[in-house]
Protein backbone atom coordinates (compact mmCIF):
# COMPACT_ATOMS: atom_id res chain seq x y z
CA UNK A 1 -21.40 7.43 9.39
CA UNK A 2 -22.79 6.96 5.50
CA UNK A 3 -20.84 7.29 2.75
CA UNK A 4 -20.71 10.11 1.08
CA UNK A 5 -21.15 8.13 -2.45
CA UNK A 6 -24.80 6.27 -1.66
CA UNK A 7 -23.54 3.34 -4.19
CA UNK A 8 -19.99 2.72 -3.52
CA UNK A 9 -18.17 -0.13 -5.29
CA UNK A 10 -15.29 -0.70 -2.93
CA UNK A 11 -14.83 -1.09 0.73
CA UNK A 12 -12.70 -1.15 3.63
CA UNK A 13 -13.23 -3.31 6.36
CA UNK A 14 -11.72 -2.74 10.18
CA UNK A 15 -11.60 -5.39 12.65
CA UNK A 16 -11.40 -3.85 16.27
CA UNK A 17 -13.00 -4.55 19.44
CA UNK A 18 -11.90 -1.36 20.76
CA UNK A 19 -15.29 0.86 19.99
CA UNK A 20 -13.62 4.57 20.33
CA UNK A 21 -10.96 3.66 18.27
CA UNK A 22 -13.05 2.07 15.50
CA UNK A 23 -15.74 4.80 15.67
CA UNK A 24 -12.67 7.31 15.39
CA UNK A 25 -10.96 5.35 12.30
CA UNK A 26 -14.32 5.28 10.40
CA UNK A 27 -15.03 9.07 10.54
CA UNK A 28 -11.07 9.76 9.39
CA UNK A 29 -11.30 7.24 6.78
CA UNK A 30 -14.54 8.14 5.32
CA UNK A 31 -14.03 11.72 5.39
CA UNK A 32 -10.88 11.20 3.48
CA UNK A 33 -12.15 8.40 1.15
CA UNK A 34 -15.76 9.39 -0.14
CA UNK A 35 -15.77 6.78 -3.04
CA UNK A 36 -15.28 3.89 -0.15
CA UNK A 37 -17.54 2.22 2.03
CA UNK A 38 -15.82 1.56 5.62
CA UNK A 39 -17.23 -0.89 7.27
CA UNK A 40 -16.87 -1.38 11.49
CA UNK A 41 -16.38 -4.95 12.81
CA UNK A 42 -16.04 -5.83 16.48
CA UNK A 43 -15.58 -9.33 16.38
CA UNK A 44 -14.51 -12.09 13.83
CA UNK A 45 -18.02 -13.97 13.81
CA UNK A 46 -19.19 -9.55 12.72
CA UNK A 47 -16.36 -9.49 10.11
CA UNK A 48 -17.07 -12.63 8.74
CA UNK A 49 -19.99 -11.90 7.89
CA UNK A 50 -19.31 -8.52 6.18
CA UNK A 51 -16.49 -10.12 3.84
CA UNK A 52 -19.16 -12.28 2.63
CA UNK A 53 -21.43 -9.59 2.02
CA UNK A 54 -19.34 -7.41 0.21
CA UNK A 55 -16.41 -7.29 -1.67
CA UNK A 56 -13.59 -5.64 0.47
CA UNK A 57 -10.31 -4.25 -1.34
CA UNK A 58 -8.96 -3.37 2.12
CA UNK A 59 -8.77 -5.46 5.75
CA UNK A 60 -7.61 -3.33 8.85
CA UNK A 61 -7.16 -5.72 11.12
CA UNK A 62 -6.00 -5.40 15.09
CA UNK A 63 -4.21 -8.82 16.06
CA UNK A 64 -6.16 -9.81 19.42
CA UNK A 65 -9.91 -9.81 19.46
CA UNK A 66 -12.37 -12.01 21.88
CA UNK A 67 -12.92 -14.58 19.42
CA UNK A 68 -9.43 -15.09 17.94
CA UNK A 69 -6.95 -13.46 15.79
CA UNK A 70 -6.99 -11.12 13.20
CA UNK A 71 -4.79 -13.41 11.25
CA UNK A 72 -7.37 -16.16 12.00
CA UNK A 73 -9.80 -14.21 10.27
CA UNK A 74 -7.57 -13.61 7.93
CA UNK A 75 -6.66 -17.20 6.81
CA UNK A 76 -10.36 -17.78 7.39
CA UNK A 77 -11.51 -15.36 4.54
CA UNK A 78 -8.69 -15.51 1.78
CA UNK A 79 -10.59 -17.80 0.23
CA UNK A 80 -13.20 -15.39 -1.07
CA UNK A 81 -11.04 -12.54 -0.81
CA UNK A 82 -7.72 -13.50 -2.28
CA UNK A 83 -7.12 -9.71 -3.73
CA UNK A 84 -7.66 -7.76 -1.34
CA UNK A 85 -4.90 -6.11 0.83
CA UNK A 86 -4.35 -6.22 4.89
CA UNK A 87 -3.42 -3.64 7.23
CA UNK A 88 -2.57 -5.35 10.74
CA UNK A 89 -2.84 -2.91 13.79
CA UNK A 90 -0.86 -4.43 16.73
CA UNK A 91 0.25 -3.41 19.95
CA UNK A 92 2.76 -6.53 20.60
CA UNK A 93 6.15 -7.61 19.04
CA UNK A 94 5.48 -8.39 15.44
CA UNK A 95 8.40 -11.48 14.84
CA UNK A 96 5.49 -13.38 16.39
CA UNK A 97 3.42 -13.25 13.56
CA UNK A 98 5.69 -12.33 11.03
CA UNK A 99 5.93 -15.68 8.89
CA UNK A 100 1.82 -16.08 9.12
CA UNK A 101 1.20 -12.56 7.96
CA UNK A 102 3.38 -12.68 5.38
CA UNK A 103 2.23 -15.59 4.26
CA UNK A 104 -1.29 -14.13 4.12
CA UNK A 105 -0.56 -11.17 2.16
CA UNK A 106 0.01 -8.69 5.29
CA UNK A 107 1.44 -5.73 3.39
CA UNK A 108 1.47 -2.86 6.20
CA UNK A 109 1.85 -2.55 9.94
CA UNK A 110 0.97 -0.25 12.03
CA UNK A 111 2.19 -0.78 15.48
CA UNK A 112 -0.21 0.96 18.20
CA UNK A 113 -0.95 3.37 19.59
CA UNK A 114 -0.50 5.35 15.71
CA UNK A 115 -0.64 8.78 14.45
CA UNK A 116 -4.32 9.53 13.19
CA UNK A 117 -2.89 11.87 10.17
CA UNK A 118 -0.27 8.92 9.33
CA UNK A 119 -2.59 6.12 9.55
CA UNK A 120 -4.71 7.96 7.11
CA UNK A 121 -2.25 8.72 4.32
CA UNK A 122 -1.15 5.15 4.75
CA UNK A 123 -4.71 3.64 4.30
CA UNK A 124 -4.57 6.05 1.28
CA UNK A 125 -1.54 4.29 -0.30
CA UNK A 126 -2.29 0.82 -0.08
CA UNK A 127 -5.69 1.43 -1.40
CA UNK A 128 -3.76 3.70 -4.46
CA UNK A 129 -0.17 3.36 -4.67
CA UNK A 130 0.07 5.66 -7.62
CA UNK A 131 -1.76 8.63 -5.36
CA UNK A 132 0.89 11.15 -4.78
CA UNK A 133 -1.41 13.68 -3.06
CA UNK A 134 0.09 13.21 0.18
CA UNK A 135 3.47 12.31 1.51
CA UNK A 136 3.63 8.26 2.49
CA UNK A 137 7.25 9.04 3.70
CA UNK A 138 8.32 7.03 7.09
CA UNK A 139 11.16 6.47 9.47
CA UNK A 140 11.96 3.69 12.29
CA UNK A 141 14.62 1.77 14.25
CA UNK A 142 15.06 -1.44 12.52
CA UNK A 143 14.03 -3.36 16.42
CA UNK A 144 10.38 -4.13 16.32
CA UNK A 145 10.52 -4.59 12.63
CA UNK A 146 13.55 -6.29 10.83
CA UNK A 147 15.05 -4.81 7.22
CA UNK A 148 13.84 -7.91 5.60
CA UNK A 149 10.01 -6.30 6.89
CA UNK A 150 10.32 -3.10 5.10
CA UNK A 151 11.38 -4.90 1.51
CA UNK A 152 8.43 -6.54 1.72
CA UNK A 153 6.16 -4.28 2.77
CA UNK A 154 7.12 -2.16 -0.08
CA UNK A 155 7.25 -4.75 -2.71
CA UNK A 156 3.67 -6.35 -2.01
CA UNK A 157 2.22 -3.03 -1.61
CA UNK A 158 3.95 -1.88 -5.18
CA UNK A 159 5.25 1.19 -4.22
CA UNK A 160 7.70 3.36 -5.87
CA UNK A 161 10.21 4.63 -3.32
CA UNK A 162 13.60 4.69 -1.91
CA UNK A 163 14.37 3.49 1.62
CA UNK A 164 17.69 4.55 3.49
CA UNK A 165 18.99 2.16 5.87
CA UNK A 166 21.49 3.13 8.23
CA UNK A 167 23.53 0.19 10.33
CA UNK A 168 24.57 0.01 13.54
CA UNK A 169 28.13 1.65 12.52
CA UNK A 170 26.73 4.46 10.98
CA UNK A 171 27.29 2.80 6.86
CA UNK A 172 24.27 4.01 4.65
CA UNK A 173 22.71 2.11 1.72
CA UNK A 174 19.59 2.85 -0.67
CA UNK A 175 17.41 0.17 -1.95
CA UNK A 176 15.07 1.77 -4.86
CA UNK A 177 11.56 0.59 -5.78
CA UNK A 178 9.17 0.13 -8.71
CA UNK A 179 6.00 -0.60 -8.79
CA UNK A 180 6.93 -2.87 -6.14
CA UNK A 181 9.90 -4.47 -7.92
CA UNK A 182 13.38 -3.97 -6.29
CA UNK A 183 15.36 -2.43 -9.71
CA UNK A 184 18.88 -0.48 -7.90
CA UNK A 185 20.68 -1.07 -4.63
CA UNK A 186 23.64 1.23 -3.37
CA UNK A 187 26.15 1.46 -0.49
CA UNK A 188 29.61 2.95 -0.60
CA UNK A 189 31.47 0.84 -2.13
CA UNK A 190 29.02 -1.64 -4.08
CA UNK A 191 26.04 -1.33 -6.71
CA UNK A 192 23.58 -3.66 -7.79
CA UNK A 193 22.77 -6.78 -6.55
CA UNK A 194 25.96 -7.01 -4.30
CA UNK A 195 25.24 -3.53 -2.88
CA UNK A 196 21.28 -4.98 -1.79
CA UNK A 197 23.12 -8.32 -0.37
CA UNK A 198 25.45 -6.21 2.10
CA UNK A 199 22.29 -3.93 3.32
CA UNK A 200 20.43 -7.28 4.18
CA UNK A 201 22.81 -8.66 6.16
CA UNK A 202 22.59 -5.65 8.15
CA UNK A 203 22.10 -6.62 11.58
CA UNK A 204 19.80 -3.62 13.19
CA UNK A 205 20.38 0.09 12.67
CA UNK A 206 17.41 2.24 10.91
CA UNK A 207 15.60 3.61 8.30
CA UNK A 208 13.78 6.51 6.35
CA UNK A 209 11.91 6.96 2.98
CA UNK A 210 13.59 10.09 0.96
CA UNK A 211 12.02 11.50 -1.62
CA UNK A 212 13.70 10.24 -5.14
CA UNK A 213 15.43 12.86 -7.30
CA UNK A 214 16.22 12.05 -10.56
CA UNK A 215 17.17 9.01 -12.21
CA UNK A 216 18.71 6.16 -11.37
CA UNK A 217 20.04 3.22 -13.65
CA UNK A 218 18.61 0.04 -13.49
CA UNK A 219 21.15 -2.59 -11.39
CA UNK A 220 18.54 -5.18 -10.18
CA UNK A 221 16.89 -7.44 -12.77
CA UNK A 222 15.16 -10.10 -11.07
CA UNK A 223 12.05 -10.84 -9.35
CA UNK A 224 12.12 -9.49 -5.99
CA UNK A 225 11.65 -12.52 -3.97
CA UNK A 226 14.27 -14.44 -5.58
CA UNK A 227 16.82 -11.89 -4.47
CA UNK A 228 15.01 -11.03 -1.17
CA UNK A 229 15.46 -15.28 -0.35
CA UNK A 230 19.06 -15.39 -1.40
CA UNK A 231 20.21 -12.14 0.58
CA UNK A 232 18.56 -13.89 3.27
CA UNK A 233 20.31 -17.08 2.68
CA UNK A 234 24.01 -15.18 2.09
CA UNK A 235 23.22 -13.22 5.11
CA UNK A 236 22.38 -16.37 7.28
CA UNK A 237 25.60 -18.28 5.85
CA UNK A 238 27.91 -15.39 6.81
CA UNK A 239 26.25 -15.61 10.50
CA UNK A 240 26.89 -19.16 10.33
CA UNK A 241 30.45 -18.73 9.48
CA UNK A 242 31.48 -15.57 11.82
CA UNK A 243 29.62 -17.84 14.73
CA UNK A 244 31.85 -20.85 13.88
CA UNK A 245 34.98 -18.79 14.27
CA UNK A 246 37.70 -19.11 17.22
């Protein structure tokens, strides 16, 4: 399908071998995103050569393809793409490929099979995180994907939200976002830094995006991956401990 703008300046690239599925994605996407380009790949050797023909601000990228991995062709292609964002599409357990995808600038996943509608308006947010046309709101167990996933989806993608998570005993907390910066935690007893600390070492349980109403002060200061790594490090010390235990 063309583009409805016959000079586009940006692009979105998909990586799927499945041919219905990319056919279908193309015709969403481009419907909804006239100023973009979308560009169908089947294969890595395909998408390799598209992300040196044009500048892509957006990779959506399934995880097992004939001639590799989409995080092969990821690693392959950061090089001449460092700024552009990734959307990975996968139908197996993620903690497989969580420390590679992070590490290569994964911000999203969408786990298949995916709603059409929600796929959309997610495409839609990575590619304009300050487009409030549409709802990006979104809700999960905390199984396939762990707490510490969510944070950093939202921070590298530079949202504004506020995520609920529930734990296994029913306790609720709210971590709040900022253009991608973590700046207020809460639970029901703490604030603050201590209040994001307790929700990390949450050990399963769920979450949901609500819609922020009002204000909020400002409790977090730092950069969020120097909190995100020492809630992770408190969290895995107070494992370590209750483990040791009689």
């Amino acid at each position: 399908m063309e583009a409805a703008n016959p000079n586009p300046s940006r692009y979105v690239l998909i990586l799927d071998d499945n041919e219905p599925l990319v056919t279908m994605l193309v015709s969403l996407l481009q419907d909804d995103l006239p100023d973009f380009r979308i560009l169908p790949a089947r294969s890595i050797e395909e998408a390799q050569t598209l992300a040196s023909e044009f500048e892509i601000d957006l990779f959506v990228l399934d995880i097992n393809l004939p001639d590799g991995t989409g995080l092969d062709f990821l690693c392959d292609v950061r090089t001449i793409a460092p700024e552009a964002k990734a959307l990975m599409m996968t139908a197996v357990p993620l903690p497989s490929y969580q420390k590679q995808a992070e590490h290569l600038g994964v911000v999203q996943f969408v786990k298949k099979p995916f709603d059409f509608n929600a796929f959309v308006d997610t495409v839609k947010q990575l590619l304009d995180p300050s487009d409030s046309g549409r709802p990006s709101s979104f809700a999960g167990t905390l199984r396939d994907l762990h707490l510490t996933d969510i944070i950093q989806i939202k921070c590298m993608s530079g949202a504004n939200a506020v995520v609920e998570f529930t734990s296994p005993d029913g306790e609720k907390g709210t971590i709040h976002f900022q253009n991608g910066q973590i700046v207020h935690a809460r639970t029901s007893t703490q604030e603050g830094v201590g209040a994001f600390n307790s929700i990390v070492g949450w050990r399963g349980g769920s979450f949901t995006e609500l819609t922020p109403v009002g204000s909020h002060p400002q409790t977090i200061f730092q950069d969020w991956q120097m909190i995100l790594l020492e809630a992770v490090r408190l969290s895995d010390e107070r494992q370590a401990l209750s483990g040791a235990r009689p």
